[in-house]
C-alpha atoms as a PDB file:
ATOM      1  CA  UNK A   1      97.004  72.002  81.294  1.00  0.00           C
ATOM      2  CA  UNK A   2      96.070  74.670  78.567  1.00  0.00           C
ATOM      3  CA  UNK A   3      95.913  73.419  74.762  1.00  0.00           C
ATOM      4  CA  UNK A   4      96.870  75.641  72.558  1.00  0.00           C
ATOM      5  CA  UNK A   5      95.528  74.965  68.973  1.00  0.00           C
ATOM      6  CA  UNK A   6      98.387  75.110  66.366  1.00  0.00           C
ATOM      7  CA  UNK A   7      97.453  78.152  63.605  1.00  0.00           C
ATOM      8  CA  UNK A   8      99.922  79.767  60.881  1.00  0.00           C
ATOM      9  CA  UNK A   9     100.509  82.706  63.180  1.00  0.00           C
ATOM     10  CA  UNK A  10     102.390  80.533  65.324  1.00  0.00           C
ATOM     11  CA  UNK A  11     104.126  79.062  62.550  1.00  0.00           C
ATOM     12  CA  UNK A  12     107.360  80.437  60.414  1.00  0.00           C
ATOM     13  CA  UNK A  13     109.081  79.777  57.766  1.00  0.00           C
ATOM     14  CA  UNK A  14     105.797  77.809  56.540  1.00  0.00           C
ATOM     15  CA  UNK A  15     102.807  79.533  53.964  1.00  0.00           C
ATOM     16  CA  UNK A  16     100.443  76.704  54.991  1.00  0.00           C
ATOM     17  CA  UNK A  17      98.994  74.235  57.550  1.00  0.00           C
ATOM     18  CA  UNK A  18      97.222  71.734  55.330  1.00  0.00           C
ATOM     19  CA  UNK A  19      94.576  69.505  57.893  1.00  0.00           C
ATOM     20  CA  UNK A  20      95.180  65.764  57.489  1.00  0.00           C
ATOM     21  CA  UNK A  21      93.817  63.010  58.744  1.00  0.00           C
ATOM     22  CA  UNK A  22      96.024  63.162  62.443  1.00  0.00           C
ATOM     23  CA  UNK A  23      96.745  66.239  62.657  1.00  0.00           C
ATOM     24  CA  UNK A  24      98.284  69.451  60.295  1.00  0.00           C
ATOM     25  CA  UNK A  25     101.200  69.114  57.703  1.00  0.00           C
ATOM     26  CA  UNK A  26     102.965  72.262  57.109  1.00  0.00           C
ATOM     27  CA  UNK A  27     103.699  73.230  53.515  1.00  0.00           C
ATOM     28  CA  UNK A  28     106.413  76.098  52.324  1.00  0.00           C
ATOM     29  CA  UNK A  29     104.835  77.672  49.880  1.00  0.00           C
ATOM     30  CA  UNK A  30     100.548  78.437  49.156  1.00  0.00           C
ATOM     31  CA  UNK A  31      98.262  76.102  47.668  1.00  0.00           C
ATOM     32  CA  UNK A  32      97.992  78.158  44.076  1.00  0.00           C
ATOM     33  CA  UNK A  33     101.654  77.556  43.851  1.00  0.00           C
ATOM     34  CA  UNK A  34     102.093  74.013  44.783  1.00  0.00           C
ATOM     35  CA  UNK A  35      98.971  73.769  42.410  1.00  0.00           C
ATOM     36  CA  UNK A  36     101.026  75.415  39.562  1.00  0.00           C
ATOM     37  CA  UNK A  37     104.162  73.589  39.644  1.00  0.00           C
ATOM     38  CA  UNK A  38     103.167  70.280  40.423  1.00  0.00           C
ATOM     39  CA  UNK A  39     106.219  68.078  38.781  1.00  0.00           C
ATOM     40  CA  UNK A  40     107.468  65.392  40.666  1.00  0.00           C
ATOM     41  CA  UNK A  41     110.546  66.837  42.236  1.00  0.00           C
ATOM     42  CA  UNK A  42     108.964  69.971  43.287  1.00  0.00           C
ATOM     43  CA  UNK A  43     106.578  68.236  45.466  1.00  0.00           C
ATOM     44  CA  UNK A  44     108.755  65.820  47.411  1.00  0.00           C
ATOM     45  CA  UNK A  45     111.110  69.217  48.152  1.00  0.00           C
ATOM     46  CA  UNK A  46     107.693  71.322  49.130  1.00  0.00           C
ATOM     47  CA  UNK A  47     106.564  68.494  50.943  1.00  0.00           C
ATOM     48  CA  UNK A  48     109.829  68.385  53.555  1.00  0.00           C
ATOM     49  CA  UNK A  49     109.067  70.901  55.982  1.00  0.00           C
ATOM     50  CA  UNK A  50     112.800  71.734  56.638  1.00  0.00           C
ATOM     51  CA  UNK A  51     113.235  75.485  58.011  1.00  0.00           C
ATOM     52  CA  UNK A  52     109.726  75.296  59.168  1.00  0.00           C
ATOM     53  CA  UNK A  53     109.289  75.920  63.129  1.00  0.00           C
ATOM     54  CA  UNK A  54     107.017  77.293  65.809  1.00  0.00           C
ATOM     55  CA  UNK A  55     107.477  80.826  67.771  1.00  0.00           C
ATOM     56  CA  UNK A  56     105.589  81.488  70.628  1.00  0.00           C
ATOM     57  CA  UNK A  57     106.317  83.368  73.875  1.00  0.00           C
ATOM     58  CA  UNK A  58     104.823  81.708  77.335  1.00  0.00           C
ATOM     59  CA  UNK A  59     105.210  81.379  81.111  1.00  0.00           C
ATOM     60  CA  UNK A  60     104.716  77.651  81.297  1.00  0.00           C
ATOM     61  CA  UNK A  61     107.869  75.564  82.523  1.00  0.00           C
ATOM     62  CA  UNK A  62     106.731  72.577  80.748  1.00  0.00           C
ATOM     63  CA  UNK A  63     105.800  72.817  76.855  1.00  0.00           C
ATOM     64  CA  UNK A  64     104.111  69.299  75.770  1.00  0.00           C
ATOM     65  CA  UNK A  65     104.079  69.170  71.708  1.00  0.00           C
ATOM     66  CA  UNK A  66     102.912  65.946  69.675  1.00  0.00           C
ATOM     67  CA  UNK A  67     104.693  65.487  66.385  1.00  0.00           C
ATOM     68  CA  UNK A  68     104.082  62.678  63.437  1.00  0.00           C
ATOM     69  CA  UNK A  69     106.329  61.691  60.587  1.00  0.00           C
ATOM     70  CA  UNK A  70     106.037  59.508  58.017  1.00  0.00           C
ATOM     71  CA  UNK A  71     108.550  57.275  57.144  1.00  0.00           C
ATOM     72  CA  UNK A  72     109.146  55.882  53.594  1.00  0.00           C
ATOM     73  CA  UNK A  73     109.281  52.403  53.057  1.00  0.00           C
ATOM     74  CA  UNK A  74     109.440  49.839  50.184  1.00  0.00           C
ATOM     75  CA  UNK A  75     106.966  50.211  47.544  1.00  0.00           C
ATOM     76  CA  UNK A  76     106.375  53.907  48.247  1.00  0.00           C
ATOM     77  CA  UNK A  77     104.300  53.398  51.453  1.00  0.00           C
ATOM     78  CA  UNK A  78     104.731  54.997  54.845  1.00  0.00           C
ATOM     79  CA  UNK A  79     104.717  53.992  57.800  1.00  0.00           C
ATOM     80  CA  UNK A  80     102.984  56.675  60.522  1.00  0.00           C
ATOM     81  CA  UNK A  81     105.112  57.267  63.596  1.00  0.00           C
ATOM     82  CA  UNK A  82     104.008  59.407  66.468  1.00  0.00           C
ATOM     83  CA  UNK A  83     106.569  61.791  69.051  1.00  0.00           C
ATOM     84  CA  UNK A  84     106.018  62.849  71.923  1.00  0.00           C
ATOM     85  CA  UNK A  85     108.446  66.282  72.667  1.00  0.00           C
END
């Protein structure tokens, strides 16, 4: 099996991969913006990755990717959930 670090040149529709404790969470738009208009409501939309995905070309017949979500809960905690795809 080859692993295949994840880097924003595989990524699109994403300007950043921010490194978290497990792992990367993809952001839409560059730190200096997210920095700049840091209300509420613009964060939780910047922070939901939607239209973000990976492109990559390969000969493999399998393709083994592990995701993690977060979940949100009472009190505004989250609950970490691992995928395997």
């Amino acid at each position: 099996m080859i692993t295949t670090p994840l880097t924003l040149d595989l990524v699109r529709g994403g300007a950043a991969l921010e490194p978290v404790e497990r792992g990367l969470r993809p952001h839409r738009l560059p730190l200096p913006y997210r920095e700049r208009e840091a209300d509420a409501q613009f964060t939780m939309v910047e922070r939901q990755p939607s239209g973000i995905h990976l492109r990559f070309r390969t000969a493999a017949t399998t393709v083994a990717l592990r995701v993690g979500f977060a979940l949100p809960i009472r009190q505004g905690q989250a609950v970490r959930t691992q995928a395997a795809l």
